[in-house]
C-alpha atoms as a PDB file:
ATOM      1  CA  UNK A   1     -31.353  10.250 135.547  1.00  0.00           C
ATOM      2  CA  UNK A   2     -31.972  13.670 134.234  1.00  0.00           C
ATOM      3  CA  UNK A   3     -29.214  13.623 131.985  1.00  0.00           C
ATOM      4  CA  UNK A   4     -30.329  10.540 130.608  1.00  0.00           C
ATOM      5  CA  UNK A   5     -34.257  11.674 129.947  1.00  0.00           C
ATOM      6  CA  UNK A   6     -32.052  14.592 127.917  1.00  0.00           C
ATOM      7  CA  UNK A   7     -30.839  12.331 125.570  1.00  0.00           C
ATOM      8  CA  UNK A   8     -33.481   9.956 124.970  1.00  0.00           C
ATOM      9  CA  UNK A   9     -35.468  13.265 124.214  1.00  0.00           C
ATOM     10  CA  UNK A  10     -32.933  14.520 121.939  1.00  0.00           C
ATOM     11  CA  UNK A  11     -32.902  11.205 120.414  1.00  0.00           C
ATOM     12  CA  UNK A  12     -36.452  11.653 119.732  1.00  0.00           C
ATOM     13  CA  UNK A  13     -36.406  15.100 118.088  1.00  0.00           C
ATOM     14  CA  UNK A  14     -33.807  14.154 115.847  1.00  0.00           C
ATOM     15  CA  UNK A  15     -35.214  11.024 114.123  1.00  0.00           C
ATOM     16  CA  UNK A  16     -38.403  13.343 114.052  1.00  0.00           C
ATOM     17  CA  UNK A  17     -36.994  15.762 112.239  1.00  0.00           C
ATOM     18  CA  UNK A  18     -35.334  13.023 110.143  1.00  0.00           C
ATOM     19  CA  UNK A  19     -38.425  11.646 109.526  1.00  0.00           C
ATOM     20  CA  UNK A  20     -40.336  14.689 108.902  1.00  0.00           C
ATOM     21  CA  UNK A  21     -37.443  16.172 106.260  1.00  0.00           C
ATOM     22  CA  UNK A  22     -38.302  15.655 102.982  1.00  0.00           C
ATOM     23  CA  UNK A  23     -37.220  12.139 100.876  1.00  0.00           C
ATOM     24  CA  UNK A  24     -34.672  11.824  98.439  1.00  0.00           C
ATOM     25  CA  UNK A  25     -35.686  11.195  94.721  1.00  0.00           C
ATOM     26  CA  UNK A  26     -34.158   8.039  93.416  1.00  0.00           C
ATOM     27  CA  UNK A  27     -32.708   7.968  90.239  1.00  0.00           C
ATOM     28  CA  UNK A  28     -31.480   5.257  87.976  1.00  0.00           C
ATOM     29  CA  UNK A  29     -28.060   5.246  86.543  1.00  0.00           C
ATOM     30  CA  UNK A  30     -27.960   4.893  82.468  1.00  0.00           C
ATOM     31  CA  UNK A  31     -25.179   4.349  80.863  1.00  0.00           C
ATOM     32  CA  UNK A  32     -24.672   5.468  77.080  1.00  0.00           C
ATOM     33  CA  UNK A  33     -22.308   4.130  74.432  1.00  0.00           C
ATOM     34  CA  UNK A  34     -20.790   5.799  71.406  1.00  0.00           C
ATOM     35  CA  UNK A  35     -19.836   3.692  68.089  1.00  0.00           C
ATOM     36  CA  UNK A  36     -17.906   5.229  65.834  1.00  0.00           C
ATOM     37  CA  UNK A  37     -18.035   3.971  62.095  1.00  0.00           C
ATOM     38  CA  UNK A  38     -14.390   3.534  60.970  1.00  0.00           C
ATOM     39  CA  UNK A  39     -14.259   2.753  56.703  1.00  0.00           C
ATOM     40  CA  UNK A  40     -11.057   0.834  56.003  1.00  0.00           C
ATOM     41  CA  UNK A  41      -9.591   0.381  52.815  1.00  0.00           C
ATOM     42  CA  UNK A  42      -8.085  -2.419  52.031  1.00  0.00           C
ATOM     43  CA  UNK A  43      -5.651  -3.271  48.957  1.00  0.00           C
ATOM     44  CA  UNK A  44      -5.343  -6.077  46.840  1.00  0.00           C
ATOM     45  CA  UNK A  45      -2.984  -6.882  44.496  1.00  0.00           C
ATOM     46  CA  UNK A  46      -3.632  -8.963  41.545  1.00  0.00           C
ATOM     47  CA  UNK A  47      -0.785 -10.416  39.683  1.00  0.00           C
ATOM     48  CA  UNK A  48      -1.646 -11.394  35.670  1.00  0.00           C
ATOM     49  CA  UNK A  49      -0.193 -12.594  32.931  1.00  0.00           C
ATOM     50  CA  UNK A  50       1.492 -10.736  29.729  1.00  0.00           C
ATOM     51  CA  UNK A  51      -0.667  -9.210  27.588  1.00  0.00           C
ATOM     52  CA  UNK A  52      -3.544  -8.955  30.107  1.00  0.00           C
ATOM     53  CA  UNK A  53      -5.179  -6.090  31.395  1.00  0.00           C
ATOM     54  CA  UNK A  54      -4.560  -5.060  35.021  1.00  0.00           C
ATOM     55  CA  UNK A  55      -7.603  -4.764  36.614  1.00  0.00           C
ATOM     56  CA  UNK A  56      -7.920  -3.010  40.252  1.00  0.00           C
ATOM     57  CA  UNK A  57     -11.349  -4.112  41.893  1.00  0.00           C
ATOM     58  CA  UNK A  58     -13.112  -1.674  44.205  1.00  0.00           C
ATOM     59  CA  UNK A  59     -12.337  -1.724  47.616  1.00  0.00           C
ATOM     60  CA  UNK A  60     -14.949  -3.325  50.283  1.00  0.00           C
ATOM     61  CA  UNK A  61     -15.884  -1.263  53.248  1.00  0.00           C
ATOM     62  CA  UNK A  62     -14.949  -3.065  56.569  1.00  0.00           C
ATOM     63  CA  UNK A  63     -16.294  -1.964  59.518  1.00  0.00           C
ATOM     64  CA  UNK A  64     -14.583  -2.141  63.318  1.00  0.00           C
ATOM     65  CA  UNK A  65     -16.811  -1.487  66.380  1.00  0.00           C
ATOM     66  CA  UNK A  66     -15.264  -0.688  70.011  1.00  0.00           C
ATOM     67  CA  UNK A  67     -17.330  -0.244  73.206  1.00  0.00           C
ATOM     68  CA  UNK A  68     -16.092   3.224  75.312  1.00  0.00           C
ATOM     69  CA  UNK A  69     -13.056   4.949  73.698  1.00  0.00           C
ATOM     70  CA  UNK A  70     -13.985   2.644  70.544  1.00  0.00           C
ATOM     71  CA  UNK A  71     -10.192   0.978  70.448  1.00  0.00           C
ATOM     72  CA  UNK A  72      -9.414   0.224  66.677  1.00  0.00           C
ATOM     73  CA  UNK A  73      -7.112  -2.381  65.297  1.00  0.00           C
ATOM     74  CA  UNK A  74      -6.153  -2.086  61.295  1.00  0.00           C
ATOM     75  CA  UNK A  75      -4.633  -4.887  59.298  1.00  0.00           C
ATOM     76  CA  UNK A  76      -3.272  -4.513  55.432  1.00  0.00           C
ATOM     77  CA  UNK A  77      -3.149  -7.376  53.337  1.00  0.00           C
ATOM     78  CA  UNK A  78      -2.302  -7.892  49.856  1.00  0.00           C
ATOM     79  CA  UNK A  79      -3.261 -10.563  47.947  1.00  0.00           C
ATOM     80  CA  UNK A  80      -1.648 -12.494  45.405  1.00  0.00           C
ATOM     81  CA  UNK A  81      -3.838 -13.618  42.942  1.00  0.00           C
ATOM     82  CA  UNK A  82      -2.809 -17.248  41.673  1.00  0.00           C
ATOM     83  CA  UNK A  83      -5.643 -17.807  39.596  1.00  0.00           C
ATOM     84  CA  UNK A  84      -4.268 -15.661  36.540  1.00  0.00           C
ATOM     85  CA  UNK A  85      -3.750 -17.187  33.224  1.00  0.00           C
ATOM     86  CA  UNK A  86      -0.372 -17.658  32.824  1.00  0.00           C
ATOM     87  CA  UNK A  87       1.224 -16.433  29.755  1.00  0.00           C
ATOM     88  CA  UNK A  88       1.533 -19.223  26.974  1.00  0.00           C
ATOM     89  CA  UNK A  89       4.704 -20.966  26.649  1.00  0.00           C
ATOM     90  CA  UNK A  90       6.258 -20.133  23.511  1.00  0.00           C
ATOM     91  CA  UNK A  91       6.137 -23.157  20.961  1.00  0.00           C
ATOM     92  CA  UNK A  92       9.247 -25.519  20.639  1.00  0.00           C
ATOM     93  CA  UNK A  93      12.126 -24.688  18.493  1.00  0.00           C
ATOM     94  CA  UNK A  94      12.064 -26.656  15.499  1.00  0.00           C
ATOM     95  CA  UNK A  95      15.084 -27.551  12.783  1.00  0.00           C
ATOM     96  CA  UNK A  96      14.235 -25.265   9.680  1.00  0.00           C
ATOM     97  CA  UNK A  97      14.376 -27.742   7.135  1.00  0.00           C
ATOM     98  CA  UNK A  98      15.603 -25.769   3.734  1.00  0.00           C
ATOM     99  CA  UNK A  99      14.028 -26.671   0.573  1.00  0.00           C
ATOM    100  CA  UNK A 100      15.987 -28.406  -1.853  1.00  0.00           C
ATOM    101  CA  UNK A 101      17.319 -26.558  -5.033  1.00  0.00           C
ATOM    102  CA  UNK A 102      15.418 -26.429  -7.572  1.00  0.00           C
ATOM    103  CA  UNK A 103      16.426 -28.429 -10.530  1.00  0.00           C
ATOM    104  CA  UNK A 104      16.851 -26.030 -13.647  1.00  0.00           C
ATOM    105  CA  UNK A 105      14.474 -27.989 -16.158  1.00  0.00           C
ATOM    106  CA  UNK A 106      15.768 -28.173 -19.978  1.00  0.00           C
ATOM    107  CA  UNK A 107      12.505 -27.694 -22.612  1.00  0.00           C
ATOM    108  CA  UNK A 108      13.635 -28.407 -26.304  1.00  0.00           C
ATOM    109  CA  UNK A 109      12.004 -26.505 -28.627  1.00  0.00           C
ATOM    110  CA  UNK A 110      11.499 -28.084 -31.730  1.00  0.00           C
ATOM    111  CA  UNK A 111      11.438 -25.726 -34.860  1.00  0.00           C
ATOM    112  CA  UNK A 112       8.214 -24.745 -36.098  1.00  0.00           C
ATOM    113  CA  UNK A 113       7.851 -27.105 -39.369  1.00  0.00           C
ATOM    114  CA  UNK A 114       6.409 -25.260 -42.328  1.00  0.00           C
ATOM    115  CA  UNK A 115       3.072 -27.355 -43.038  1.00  0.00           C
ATOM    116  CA  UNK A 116       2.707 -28.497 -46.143  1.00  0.00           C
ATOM    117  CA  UNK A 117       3.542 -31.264 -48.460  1.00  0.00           C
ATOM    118  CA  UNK A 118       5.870 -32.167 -51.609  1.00  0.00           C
ATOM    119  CA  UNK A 119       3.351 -34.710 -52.513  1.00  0.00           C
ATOM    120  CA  UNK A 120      -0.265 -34.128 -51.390  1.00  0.00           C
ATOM    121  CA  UNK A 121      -2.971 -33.720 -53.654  1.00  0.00           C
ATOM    122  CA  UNK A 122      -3.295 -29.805 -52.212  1.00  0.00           C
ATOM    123  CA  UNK A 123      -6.983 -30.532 -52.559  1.00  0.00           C
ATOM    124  CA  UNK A 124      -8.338 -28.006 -49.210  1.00  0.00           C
ATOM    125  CA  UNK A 125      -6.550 -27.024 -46.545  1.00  0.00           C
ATOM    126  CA  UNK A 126      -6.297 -30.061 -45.043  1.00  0.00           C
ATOM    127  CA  UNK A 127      -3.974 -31.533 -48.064  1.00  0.00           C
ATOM    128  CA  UNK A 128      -2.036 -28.526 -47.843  1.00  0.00           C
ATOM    129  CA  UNK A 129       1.536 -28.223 -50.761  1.00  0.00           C
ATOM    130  CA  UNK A 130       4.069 -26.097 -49.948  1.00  0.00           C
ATOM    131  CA  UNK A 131       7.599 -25.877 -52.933  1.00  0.00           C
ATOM    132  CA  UNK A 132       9.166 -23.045 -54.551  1.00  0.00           C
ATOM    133  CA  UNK A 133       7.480 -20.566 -56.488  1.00  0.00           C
ATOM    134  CA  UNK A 134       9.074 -19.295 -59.803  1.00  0.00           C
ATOM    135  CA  UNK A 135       7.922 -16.766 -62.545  1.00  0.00           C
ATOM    136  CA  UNK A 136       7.171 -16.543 -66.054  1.00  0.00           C
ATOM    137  CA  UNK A 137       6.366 -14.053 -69.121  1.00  0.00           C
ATOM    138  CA  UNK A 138       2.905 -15.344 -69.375  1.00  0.00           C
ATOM    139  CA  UNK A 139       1.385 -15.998 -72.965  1.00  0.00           C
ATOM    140  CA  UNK A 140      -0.237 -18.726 -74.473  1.00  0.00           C
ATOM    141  CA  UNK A 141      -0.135 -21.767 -71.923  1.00  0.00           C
ATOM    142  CA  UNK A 142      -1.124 -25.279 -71.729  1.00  0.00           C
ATOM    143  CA  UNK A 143      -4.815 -24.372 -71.271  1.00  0.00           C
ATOM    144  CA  UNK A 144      -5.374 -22.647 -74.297  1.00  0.00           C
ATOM    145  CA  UNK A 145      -5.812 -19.027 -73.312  1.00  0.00           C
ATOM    146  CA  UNK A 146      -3.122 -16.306 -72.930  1.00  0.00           C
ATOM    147  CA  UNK A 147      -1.681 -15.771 -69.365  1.00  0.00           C
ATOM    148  CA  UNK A 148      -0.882 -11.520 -68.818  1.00  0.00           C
ATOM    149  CA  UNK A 149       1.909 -12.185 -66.469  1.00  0.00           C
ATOM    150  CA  UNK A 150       1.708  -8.303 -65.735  1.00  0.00           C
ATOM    151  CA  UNK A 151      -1.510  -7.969 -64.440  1.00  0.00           C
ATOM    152  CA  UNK A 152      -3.190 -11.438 -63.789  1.00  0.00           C
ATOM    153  CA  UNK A 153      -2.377 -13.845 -60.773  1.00  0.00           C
ATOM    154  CA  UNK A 154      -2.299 -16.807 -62.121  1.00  0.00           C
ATOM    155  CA  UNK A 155      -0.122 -19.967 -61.915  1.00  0.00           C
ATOM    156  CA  UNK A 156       0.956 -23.197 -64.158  1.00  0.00           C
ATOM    157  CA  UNK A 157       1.250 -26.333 -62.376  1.00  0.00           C
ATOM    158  CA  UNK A 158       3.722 -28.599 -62.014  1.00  0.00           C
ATOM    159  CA  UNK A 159       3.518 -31.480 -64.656  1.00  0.00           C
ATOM    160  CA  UNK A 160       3.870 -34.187 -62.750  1.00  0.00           C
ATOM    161  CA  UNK A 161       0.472 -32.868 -60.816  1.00  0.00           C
ATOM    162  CA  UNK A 162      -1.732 -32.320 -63.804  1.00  0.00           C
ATOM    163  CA  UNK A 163      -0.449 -34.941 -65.719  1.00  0.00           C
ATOM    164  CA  UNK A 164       0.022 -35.092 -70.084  1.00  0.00           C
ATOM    165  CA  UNK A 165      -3.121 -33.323 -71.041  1.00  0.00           C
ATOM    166  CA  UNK A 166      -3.219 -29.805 -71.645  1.00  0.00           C
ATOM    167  CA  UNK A 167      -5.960 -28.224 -73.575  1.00  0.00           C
ATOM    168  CA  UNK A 168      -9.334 -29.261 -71.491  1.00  0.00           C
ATOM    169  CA  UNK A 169      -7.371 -30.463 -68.574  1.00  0.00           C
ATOM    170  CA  UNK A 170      -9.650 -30.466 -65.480  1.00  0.00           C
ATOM    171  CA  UNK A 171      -7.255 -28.474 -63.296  1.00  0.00           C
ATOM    172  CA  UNK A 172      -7.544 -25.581 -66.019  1.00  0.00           C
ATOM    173  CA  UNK A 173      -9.431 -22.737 -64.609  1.00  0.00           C
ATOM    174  CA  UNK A 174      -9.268 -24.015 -60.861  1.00  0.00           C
ATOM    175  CA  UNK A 175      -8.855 -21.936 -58.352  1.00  0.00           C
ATOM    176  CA  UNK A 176      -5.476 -21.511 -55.660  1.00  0.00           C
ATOM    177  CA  UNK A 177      -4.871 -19.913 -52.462  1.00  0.00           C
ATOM    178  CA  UNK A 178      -1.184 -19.279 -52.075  1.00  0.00           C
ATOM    179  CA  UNK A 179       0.080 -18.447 -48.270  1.00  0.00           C
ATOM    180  CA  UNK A 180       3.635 -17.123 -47.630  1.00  0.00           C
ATOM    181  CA  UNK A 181       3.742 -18.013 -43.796  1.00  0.00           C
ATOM    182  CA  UNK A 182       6.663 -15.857 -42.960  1.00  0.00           C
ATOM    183  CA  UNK A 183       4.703 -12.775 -43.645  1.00  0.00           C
ATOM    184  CA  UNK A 184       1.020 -14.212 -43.854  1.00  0.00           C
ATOM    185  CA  UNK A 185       0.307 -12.727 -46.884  1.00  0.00           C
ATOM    186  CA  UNK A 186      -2.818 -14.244 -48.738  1.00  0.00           C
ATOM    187  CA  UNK A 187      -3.156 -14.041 -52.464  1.00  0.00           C
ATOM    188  CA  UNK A 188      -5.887 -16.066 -54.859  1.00  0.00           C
ATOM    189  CA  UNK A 189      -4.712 -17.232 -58.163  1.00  0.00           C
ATOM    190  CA  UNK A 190      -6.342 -19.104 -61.234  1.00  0.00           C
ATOM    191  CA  UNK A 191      -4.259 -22.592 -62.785  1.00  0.00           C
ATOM    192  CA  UNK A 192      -3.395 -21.488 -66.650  1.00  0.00           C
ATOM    193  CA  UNK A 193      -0.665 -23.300 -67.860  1.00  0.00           C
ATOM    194  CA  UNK A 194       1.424 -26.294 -66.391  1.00  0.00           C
ATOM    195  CA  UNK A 195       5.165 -25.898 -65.770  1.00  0.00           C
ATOM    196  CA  UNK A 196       7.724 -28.876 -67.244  1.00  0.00           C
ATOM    197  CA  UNK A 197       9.933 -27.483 -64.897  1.00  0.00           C
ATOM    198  CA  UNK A 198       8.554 -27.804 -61.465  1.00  0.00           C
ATOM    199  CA  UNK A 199       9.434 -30.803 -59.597  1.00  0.00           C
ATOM    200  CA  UNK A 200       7.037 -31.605 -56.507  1.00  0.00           C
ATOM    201  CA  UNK A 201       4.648 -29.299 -55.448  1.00  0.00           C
ATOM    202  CA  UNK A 202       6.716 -26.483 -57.025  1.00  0.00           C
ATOM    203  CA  UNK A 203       4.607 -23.726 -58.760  1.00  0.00           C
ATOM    204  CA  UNK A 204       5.325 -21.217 -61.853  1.00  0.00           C
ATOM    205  CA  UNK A 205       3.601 -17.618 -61.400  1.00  0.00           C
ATOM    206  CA  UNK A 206       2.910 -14.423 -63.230  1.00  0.00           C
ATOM    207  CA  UNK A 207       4.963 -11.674 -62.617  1.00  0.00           C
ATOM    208  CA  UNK A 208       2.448 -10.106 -60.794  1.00  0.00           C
ATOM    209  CA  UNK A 209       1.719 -13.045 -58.676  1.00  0.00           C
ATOM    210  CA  UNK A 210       5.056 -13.302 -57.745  1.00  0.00           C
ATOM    211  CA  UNK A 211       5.609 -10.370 -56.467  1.00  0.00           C
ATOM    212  CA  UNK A 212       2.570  -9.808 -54.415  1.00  0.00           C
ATOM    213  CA  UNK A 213       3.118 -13.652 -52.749  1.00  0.00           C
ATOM    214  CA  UNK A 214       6.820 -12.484 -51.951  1.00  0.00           C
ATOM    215  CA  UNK A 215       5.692  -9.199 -50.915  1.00  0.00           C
ATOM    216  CA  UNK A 216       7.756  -7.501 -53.326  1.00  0.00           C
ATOM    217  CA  UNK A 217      11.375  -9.473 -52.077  1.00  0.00           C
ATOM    218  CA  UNK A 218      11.785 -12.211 -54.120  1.00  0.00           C
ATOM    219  CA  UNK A 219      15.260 -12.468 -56.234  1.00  0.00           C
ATOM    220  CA  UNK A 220      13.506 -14.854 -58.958  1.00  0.00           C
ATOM    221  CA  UNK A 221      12.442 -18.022 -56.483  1.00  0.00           C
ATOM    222  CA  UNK A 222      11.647 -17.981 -53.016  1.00  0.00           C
ATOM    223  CA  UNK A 223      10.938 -21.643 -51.389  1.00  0.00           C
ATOM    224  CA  UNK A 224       8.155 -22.539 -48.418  1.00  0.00           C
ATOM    225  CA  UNK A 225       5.461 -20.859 -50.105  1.00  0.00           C
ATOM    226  CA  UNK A 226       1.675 -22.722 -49.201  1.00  0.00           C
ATOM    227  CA  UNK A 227      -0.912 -23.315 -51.330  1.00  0.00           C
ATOM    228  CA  UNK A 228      -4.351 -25.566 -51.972  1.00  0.00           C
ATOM    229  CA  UNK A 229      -7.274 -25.608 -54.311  1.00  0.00           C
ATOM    230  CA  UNK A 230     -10.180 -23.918 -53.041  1.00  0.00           C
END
């Protein structure tokens, strides 16, 4: 009985000085997480067409988030880009069709005709005579005056042109432009005698006419020579 009041009295000291010992503080349990920011890079590759510019874009920033030891998984892709032009098909061969020769083309040149005429009345220009042209000593002549053939230009007419009357003859006096149109040489002459020689539109001259209308090369005639009343 004794032994047992021992125990129930050491019983009771204990859980008093359980009781009476100071309380534990109670504390709650936190838990903290790191993220770590992980920048990925990730490259694309564009295919384009010839003759187009290759054009890298920037890369995008991806971002991977693990709870703990922050586990990490990284794919690559590449990218094929369809959308591209595609480079233009060349055009379709075609038969080269060669020209046809030319044809070599055949112009006939007509000789220039000398204008003038055997038979017109030679009154202008426009009624232009062309004939030979001839020379003579000069002196007294149809028209009544004396003809220098050394130092006057002047011409006699043909007879059939001014006709059967000589002294007052209304071509007396008149006066002639003569032409040589190989040279272009331009002389002016007065009418003072008629020739019963020339035929046509064939004229007689002074010496001095003569040789300035032949320019000097005339061998006593020289044919083609122009001339008209003006």
């Amino acid at each position: 009985m004794i032994a047992f009041n021992n125990i129930l009295l050491a019983a009771s000291l204990l859980t008093c000085h359980v009781m009476a010992g100071p309380l534990a503080v109670k504390r709650d349990v936190k838990t903290f997480y790191e993220t770590e920011y992980i920048t990925v890079t990730v490259t694309e590759t564009v295919t384009v067409g010839a003759g187009a510019a290759l054009v890298t874009p920037p890369p995008d920033p991806a971002t991977s988030f693990a709870s703990g030891a922050a586990a990490f998984h990284e794919e690559s892709s590449v990218v094929s880009s369809d959308a591209s032009e595609a480079p233009p098909a060349p055009p379709a061969p075609t038969d080269a069709v060669e020209p046809p020769p030319a044809v070599p083309k055949t112009v006939s040149v007509q000789p220039k005709d000398t204008p003038g005429s055997s038979s017109a009345s030679c009154e202008g220009t426009g009624n232009l005579c062309a004939g030979d042209v001839t020379h003579w000593d000069g002196g007294l002549g149809a028209c009544g005056w004396n003809v220098n053939t050394d130092s006057e230009y002047a011409i006699a007419l043909p007879h059939g042109l001014m006709g059967t009357q000589s002294n007052g003859n209304p071509y007396c006096g008149r006066t002639v432009t003569l032409v040589n149109p190989v040279s272009g040489t331009t002389v002016t002459a007065t009418v003072g005698d008629k020739c019963m020689g020339c035929e046509g539109r064939a004229i007689d001259c002074t010496n001095a006419l003569f040789n300035a209308i032949t320019d000097g090369k005339g061998d006593g005639r020289m044919a083609g020579i122009q001339w008209y009343f003006s």
